[in-house]
PDB file of N, CA and C in Angstrom:
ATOM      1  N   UNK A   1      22.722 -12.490  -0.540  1.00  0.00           N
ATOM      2  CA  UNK A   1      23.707 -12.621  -1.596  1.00  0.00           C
ATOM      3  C   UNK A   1      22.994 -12.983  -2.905  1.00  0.00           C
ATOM      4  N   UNK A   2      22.893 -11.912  -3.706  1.00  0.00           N
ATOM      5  CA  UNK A   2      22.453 -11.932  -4.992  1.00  0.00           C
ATOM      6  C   UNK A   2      23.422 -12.519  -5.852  1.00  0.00           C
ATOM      7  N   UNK A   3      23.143 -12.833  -7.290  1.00  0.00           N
ATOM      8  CA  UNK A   3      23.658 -13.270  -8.205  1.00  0.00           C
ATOM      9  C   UNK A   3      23.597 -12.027  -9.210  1.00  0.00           C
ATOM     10  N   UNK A   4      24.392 -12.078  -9.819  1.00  0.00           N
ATOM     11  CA  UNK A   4      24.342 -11.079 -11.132  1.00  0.00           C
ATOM     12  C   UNK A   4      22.577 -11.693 -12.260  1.00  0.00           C
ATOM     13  N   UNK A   5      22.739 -13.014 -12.526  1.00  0.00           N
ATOM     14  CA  UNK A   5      22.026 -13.168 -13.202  1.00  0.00           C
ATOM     15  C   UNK A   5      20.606 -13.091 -12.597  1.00  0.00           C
ATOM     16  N   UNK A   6      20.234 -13.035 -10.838  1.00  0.00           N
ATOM     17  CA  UNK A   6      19.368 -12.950  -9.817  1.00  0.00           C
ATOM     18  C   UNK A   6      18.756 -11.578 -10.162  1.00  0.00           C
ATOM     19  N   UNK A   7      19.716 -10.784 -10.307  1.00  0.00           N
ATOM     20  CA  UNK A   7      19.515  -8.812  -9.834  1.00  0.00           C
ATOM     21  C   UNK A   7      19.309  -8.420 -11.195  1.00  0.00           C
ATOM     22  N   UNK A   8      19.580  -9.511 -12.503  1.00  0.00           N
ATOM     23  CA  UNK A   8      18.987  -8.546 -13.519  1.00  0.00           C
ATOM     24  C   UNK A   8      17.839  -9.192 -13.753  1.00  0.00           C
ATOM     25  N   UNK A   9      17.367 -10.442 -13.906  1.00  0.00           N
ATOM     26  CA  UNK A   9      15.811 -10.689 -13.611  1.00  0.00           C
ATOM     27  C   UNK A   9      15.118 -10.073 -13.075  1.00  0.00           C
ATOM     28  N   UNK A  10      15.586  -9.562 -11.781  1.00  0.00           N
ATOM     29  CA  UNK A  10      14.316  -9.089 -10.610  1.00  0.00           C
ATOM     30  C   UNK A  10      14.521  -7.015 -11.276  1.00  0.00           C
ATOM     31  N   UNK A  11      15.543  -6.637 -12.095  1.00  0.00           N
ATOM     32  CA  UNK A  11      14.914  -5.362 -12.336  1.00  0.00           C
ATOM     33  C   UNK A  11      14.256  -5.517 -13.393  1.00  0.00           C
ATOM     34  N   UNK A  12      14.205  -6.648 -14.419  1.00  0.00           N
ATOM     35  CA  UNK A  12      13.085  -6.718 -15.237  1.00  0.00           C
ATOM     36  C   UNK A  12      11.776  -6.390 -14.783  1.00  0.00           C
ATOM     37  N   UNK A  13      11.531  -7.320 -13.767  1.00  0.00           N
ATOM     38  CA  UNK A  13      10.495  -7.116 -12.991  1.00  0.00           C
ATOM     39  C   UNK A  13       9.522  -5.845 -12.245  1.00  0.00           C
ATOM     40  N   UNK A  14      10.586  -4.728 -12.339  1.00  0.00           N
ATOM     41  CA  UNK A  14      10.463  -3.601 -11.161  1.00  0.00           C
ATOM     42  C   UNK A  14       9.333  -2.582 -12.371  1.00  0.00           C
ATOM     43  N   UNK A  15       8.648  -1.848 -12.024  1.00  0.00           N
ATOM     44  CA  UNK A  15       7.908  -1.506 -12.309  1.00  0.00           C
ATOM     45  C   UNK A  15       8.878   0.521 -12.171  1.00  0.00           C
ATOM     46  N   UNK A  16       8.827   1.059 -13.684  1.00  0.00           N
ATOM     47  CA  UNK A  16       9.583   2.633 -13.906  1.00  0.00           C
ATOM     48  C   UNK A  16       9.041   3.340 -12.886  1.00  0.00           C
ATOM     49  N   UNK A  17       7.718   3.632 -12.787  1.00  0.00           N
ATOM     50  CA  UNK A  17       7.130   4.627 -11.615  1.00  0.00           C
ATOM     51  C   UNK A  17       6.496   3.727 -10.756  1.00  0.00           C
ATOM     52  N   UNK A  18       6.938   3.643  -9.955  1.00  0.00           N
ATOM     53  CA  UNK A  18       6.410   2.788  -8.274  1.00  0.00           C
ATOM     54  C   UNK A  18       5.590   3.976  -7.609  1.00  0.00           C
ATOM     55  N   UNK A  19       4.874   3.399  -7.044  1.00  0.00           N
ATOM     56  CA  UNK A  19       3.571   4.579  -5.971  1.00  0.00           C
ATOM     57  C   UNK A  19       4.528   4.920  -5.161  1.00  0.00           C
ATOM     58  N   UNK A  20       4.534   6.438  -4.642  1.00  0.00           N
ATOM     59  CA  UNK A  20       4.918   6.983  -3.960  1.00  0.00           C
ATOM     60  C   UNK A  20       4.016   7.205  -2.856  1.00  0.00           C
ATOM     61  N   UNK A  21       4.009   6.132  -1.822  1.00  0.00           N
ATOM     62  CA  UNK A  21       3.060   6.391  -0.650  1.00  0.00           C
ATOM     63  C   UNK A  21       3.822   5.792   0.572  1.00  0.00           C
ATOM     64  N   UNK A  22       3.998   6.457   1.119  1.00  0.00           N
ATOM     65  CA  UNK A  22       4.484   6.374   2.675  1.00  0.00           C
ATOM     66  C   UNK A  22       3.673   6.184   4.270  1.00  0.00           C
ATOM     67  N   UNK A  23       4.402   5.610   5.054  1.00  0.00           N
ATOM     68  CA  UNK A  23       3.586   5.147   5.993  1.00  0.00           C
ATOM     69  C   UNK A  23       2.883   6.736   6.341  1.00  0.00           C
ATOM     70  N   UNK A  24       1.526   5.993   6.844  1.00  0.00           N
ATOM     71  CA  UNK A  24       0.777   7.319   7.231  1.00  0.00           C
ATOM     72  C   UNK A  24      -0.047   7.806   6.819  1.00  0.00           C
ATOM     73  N   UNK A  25      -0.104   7.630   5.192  1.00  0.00           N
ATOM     74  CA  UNK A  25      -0.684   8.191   3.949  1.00  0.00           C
ATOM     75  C   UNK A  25      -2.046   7.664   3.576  1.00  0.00           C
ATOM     76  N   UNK A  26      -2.980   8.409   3.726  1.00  0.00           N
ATOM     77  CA  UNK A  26      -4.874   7.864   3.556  1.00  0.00           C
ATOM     78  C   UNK A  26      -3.986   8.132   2.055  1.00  0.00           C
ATOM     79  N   UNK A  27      -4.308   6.619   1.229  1.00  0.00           N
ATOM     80  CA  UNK A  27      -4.274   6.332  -0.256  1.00  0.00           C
ATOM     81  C   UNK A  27      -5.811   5.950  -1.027  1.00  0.00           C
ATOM     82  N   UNK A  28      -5.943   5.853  -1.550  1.00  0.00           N
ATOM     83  CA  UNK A  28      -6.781   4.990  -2.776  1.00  0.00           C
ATOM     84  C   UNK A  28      -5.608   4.280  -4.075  1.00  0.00           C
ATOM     85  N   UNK A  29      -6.041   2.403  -3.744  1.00  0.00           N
ATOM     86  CA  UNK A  29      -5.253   1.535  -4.860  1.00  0.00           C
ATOM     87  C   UNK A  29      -6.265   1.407  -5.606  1.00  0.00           C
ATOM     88  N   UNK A  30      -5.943   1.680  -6.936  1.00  0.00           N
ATOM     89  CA  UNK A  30      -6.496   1.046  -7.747  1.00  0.00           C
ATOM     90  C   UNK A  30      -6.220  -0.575  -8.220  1.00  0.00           C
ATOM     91  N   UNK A  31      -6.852  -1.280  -8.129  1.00  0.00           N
ATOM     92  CA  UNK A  31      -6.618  -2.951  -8.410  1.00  0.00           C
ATOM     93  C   UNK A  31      -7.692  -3.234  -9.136  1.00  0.00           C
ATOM     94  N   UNK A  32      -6.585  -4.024 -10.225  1.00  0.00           N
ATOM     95  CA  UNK A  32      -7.538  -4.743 -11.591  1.00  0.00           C
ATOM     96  C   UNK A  32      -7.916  -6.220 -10.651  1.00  0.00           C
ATOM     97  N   UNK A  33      -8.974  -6.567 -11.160  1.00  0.00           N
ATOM     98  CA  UNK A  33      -9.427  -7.724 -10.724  1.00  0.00           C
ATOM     99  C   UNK A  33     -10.758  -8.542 -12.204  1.00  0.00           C
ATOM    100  N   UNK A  34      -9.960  -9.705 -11.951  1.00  0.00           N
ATOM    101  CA  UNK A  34     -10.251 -10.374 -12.890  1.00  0.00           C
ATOM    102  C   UNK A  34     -11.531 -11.749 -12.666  1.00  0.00           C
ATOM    103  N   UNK A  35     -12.872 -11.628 -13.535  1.00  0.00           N
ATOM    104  CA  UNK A  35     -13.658 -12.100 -12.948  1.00  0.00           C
ATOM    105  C   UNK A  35     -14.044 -13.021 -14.258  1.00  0.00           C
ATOM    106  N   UNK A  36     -13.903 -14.460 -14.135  1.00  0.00           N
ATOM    107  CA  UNK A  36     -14.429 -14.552 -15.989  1.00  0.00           C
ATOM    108  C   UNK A  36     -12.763 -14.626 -16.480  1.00  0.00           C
ATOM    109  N   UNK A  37     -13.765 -13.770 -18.039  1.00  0.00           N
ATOM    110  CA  UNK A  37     -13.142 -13.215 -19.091  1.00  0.00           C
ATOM    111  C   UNK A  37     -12.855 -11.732 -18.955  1.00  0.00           C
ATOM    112  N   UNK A  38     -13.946 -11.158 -18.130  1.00  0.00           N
ATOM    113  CA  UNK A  38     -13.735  -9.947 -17.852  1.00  0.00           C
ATOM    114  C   UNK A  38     -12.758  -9.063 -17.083  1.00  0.00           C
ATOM    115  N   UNK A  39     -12.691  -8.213 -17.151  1.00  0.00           N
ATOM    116  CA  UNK A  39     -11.764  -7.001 -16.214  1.00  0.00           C
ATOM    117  C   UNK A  39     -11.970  -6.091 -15.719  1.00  0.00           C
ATOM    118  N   UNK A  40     -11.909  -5.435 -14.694  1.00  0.00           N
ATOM    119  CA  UNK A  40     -12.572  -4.138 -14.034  1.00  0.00           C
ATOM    120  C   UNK A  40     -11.582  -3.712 -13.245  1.00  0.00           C
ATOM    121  N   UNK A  41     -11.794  -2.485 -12.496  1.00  0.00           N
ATOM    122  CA  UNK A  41     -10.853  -2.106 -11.835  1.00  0.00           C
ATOM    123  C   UNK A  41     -11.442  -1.727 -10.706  1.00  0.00           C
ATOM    124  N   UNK A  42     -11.086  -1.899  -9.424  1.00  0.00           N
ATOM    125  CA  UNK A  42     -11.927  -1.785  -8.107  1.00  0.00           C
ATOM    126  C   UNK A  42     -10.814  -0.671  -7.197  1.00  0.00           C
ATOM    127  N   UNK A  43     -11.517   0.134  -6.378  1.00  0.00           N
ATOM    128  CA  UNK A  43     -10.492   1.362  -5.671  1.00  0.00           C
ATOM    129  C   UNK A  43     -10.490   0.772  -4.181  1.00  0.00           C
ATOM    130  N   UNK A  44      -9.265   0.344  -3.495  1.00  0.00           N
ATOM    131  CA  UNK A  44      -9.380   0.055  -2.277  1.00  0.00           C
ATOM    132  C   UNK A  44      -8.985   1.204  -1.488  1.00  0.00           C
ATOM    133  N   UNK A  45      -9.774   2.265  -0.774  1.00  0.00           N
ATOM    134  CA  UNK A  45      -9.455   3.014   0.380  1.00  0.00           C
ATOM    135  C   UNK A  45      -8.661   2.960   1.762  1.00  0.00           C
ATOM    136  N   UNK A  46      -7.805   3.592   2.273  1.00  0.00           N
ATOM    137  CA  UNK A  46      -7.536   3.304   3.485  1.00  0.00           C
ATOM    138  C   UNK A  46      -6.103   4.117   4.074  1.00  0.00           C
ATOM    139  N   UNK A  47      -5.652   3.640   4.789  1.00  0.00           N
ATOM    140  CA  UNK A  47      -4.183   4.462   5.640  1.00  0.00           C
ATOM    141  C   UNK A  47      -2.914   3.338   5.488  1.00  0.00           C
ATOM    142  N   UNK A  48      -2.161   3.177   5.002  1.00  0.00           N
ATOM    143  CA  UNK A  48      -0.711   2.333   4.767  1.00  0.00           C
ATOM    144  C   UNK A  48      -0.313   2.467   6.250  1.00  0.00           C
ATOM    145  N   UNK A  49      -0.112   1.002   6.804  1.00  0.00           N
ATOM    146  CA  UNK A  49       0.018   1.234   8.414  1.00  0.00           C
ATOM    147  C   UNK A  49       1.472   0.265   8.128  1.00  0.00           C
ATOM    148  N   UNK A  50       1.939   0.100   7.010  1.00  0.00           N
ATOM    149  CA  UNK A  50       3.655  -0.510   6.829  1.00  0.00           C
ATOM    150  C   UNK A  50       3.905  -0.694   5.125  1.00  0.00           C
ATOM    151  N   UNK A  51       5.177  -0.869   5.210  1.00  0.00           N
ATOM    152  CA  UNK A  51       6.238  -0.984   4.076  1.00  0.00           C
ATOM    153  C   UNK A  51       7.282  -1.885   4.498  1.00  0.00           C
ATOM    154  N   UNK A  52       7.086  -3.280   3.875  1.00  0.00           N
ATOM    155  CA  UNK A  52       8.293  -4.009   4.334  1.00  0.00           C
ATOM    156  C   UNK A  52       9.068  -4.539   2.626  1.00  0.00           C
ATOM    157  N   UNK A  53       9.837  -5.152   3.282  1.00  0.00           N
ATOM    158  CA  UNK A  53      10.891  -5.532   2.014  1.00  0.00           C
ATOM    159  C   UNK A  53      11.348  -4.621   0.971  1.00  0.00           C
ATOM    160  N   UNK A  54      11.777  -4.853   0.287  1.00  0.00           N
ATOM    161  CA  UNK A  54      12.922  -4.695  -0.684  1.00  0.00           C
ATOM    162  C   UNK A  54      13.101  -4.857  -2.552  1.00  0.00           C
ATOM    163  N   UNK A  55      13.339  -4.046  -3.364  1.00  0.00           N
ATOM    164  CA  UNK A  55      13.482  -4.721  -4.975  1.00  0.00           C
ATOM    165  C   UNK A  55      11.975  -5.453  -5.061  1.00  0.00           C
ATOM    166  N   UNK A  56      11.954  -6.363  -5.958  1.00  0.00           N
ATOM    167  CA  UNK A  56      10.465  -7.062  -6.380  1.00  0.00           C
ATOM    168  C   UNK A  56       9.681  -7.278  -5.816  1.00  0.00           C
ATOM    169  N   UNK A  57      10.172  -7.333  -4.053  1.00  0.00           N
ATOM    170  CA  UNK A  57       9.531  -7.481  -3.007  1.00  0.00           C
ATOM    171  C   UNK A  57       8.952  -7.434  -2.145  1.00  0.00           C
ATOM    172  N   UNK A  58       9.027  -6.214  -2.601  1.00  0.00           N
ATOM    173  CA  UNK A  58       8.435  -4.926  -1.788  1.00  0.00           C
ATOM    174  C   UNK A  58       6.955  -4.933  -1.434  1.00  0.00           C
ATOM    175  N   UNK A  59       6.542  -4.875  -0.460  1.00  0.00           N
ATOM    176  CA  UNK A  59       4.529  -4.860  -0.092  1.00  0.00           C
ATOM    177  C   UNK A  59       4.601  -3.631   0.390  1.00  0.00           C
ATOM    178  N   UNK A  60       3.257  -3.003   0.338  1.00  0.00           N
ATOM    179  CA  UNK A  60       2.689  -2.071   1.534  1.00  0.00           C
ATOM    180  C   UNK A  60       1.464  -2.586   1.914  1.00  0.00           C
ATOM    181  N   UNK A  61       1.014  -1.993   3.201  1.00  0.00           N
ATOM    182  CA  UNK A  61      -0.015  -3.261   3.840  1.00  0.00           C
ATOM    183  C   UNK A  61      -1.226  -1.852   3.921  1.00  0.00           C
ATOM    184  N   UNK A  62      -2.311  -1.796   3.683  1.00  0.00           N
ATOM    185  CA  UNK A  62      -3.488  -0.628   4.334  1.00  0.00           C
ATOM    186  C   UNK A  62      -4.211  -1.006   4.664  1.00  0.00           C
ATOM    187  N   UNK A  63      -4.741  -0.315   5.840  1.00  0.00           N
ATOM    188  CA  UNK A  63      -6.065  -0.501   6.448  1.00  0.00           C
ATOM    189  C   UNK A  63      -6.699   0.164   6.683  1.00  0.00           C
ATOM    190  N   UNK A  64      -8.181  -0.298   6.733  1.00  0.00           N
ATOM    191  CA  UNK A  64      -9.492   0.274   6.612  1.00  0.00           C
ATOM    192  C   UNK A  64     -10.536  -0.355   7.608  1.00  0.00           C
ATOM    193  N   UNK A  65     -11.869   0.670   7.891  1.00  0.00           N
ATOM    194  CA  UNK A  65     -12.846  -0.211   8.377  1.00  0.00           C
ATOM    195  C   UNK A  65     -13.599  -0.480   7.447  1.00  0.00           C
ATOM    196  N   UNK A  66     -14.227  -1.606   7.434  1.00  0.00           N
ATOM    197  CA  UNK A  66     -15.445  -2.105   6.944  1.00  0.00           C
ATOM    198  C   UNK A  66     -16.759  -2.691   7.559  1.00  0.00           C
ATOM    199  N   UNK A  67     -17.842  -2.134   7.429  1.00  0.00           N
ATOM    200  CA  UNK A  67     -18.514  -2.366   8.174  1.00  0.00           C
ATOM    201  C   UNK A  67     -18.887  -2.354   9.603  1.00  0.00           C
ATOM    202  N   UNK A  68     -17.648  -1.679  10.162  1.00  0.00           N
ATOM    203  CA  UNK A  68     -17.438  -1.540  11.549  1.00  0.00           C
ATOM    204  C   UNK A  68     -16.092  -3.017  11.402  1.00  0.00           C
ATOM    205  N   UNK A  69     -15.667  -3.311  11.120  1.00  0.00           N
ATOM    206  CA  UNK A  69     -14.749  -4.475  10.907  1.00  0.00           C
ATOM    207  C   UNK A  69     -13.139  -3.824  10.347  1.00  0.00           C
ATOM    208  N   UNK A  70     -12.332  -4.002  10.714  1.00  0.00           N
ATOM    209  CA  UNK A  70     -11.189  -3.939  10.765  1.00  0.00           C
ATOM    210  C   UNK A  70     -10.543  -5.034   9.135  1.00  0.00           C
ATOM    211  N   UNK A  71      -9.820  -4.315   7.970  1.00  0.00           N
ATOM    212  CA  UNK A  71      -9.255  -5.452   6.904  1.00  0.00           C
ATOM    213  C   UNK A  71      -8.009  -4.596   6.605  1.00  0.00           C
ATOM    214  N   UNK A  72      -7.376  -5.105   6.297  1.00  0.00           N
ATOM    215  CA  UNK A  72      -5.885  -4.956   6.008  1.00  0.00           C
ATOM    216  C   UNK A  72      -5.779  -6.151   5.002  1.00  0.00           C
ATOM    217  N   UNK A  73      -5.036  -5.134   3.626  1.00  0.00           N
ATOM    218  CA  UNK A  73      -4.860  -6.032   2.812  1.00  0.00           C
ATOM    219  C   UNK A  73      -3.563  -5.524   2.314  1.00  0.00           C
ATOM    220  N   UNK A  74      -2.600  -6.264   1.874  1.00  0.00           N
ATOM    221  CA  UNK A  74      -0.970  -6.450   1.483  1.00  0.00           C
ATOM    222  C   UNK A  74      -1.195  -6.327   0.124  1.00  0.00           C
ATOM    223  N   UNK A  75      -0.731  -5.193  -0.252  1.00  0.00           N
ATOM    224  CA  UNK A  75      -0.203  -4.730  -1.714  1.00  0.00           C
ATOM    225  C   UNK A  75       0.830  -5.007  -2.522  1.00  0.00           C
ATOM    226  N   UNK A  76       1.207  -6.020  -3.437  1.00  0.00           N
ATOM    227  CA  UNK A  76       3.071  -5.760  -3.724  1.00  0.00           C
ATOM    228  C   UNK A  76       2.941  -4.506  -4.515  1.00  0.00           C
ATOM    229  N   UNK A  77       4.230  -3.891  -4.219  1.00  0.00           N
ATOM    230  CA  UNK A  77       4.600  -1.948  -4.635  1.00  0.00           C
ATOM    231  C   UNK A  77       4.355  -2.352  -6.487  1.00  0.00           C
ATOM    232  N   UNK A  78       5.526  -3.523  -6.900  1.00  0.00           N
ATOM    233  CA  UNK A  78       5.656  -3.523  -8.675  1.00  0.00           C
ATOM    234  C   UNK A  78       4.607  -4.518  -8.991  1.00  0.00           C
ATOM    235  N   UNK A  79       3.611  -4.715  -8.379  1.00  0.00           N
ATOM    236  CA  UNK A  79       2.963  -5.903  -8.963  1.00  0.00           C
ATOM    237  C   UNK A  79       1.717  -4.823 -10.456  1.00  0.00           C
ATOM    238  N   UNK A  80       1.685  -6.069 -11.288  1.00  0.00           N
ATOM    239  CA  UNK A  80       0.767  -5.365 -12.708  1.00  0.00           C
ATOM    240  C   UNK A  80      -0.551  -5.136 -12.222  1.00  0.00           C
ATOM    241  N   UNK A  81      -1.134  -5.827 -11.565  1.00  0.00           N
ATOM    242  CA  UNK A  81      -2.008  -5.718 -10.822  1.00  0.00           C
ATOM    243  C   UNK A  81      -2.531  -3.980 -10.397  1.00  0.00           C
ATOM    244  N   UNK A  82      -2.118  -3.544  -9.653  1.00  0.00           N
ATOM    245  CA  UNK A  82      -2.252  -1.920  -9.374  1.00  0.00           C
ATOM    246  C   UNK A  82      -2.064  -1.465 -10.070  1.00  0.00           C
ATOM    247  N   UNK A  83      -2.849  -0.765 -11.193  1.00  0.00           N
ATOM    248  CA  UNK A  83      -3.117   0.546 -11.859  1.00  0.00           C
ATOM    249  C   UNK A  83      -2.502   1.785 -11.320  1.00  0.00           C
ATOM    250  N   UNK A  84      -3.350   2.544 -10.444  1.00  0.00           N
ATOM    251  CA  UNK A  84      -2.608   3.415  -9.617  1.00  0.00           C
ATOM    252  C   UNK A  84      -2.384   3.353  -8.108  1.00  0.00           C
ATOM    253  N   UNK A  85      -1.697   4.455  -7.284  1.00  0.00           N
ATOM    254  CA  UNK A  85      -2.168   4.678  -6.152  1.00  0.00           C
ATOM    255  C   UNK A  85      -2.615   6.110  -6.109  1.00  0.00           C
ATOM    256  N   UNK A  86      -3.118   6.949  -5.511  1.00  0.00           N
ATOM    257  CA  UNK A  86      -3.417   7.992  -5.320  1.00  0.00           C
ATOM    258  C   UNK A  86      -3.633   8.335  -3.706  1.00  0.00           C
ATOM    259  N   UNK A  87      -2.576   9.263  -3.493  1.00  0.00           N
ATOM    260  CA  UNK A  87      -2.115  10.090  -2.136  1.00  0.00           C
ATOM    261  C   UNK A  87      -3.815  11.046  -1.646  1.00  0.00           C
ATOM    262  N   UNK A  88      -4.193  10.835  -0.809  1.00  0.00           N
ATOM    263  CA  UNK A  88      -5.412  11.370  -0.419  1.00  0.00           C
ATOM    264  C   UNK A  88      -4.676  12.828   0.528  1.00  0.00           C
ATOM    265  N   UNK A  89      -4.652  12.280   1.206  1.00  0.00           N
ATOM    266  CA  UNK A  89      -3.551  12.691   2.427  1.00  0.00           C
ATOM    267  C   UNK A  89      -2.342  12.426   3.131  1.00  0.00           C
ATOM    268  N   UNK A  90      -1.614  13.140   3.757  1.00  0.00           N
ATOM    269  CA  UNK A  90      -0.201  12.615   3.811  1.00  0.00           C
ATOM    270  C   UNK A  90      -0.506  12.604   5.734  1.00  0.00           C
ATOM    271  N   UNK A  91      -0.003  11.767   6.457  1.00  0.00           N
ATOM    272  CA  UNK A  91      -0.418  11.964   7.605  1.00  0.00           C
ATOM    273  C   UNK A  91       1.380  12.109   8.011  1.00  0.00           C
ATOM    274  N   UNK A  92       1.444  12.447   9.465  1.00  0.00           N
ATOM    275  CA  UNK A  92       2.473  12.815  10.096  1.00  0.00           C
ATOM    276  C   UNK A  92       2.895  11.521  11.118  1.00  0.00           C
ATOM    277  N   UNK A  93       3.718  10.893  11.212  1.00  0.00           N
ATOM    278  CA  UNK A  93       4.108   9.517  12.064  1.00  0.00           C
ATOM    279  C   UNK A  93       5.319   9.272  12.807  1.00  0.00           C
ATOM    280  N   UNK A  94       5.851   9.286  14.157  1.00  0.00           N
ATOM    281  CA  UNK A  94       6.794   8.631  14.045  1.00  0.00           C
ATOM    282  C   UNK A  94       7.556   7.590  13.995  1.00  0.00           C
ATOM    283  N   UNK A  95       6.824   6.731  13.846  1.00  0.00           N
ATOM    284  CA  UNK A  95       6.909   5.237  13.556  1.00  0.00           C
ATOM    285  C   UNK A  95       7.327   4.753  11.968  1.00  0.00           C
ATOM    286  N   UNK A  96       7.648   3.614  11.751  1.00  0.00           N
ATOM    287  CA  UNK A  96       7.792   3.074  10.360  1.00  0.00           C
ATOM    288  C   UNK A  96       6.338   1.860  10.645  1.00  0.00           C
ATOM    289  N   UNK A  97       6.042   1.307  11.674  1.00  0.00           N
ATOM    290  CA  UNK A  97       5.244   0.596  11.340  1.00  0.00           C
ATOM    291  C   UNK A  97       3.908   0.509  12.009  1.00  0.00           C
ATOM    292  N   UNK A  98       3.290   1.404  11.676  1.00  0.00           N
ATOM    293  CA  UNK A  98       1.659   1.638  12.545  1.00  0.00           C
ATOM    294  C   UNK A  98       0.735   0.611  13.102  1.00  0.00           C
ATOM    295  N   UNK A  99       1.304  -0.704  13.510  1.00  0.00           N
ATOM    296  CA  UNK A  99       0.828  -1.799  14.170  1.00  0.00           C
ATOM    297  C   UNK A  99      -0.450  -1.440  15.450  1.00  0.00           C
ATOM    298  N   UNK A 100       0.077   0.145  15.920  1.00  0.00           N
ATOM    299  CA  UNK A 100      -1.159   0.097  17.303  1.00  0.00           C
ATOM    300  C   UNK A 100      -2.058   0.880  16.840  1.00  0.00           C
ATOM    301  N   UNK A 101      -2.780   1.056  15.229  1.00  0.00           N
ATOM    302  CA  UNK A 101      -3.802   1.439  14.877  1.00  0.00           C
ATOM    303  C   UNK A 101      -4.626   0.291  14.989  1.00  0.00           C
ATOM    304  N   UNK A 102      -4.439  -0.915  15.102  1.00  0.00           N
ATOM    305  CA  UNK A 102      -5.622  -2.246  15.201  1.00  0.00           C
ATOM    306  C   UNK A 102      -6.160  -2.121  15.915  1.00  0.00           C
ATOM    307  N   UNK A 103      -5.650  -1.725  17.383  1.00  0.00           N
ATOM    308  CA  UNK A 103      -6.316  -1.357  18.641  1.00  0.00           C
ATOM    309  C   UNK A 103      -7.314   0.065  18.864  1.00  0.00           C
ATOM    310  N   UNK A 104      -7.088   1.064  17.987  1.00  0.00           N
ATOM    311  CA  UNK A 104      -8.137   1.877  18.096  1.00  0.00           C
ATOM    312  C   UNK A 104      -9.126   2.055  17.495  1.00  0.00           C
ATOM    313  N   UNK A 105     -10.082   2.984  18.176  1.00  0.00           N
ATOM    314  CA  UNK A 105     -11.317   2.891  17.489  1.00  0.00           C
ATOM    315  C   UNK A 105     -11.437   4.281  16.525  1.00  0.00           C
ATOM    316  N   UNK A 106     -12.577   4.700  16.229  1.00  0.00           N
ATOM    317  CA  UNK A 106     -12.133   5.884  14.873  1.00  0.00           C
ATOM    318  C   UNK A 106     -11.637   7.196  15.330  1.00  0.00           C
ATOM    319  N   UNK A 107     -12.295   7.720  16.135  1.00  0.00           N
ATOM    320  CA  UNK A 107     -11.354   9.189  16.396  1.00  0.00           C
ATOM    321  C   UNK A 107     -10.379   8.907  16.644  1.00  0.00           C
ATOM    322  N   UNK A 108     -10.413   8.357  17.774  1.00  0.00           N
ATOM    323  CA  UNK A 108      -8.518   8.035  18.303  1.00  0.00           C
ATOM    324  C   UNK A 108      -7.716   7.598  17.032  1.00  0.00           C
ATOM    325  N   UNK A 109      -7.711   6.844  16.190  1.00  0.00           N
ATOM    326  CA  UNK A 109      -7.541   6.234  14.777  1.00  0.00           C
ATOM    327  C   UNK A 109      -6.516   7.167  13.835  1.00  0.00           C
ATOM    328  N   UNK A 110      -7.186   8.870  13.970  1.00  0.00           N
ATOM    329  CA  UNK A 110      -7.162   9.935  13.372  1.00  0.00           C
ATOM    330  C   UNK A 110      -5.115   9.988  13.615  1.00  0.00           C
ATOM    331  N   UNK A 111      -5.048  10.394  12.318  1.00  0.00           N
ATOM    332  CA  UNK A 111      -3.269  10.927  12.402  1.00  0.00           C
ATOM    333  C   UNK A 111      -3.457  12.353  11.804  1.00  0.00           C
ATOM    334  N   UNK A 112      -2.396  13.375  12.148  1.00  0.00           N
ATOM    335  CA  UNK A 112      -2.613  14.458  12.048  1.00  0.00           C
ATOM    336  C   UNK A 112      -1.987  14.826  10.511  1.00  0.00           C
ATOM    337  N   UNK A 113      -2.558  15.753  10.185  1.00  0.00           N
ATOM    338  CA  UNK A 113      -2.250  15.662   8.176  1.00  0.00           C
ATOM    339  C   UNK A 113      -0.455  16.777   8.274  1.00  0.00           C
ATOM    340  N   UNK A 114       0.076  16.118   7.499  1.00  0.00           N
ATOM    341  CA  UNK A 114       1.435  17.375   7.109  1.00  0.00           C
ATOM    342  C   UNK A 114       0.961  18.436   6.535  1.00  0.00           C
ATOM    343  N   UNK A 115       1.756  19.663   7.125  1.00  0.00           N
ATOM    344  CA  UNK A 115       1.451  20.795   6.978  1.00  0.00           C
ATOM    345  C   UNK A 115       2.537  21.149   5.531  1.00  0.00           C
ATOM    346  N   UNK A 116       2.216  21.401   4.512  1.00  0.00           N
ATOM    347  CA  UNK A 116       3.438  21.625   3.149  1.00  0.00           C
ATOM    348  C   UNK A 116       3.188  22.703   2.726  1.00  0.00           C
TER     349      UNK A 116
END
């Protein structure tokens, strides 16, 4: 139960073009990261293995290997932070939340690309 004065704050907040990336999807985020005084922008690689919440609230979660190591890191969708996303590939799923990719190793890993 929102408030009127709740729901127009939080579309202040919302960001006009939100990334269009769906579970499944090998992305590249772009994320500003702030070191200092300075600013740079760093590209995190990987496969969106969920999308939870809602309005301002919204995360997507991706994962990647590193090093032979398994990281998953939580994105918010409107945060200023992300520059872009960029769709690498679109993979095919029937799931909303790819939780039993933790358990495999890289071939098995593999999702099959949409055919468009």
């Amino acid at each position: 139960m929102k408030t009127a004065l709740l729901e127009k704050v939080e579309q202040s907040q919302l960001k006009e073009k939100a990334p269009d990336c769906r579970v499944g999807d090998s992305v590249r985020v772009h994320v500003k990261i702030k070191e200092g005084d300075k600013e740079r922008v760093q590209v995190y690689a990987g496969t969106v293995i969920a999308r939870d919440g809602g309005g301002a609230n919204e995360t997507f979660t991706v994962r990647r290997i590193s090093f032979g190591e398994g990281v998953e890191r939580v994105f918010p969708v409107h945060s200023p932070y992300i520059t872009k996303v960029e769709v690498e590939r679109s993979g095919m799923v029937r799931r909303a939340k790819l939780y039993y990719m933790r358990k495999l190793t890289s071939k098995q890993s593999r999702l099959k690309e949409v055919q468009e």
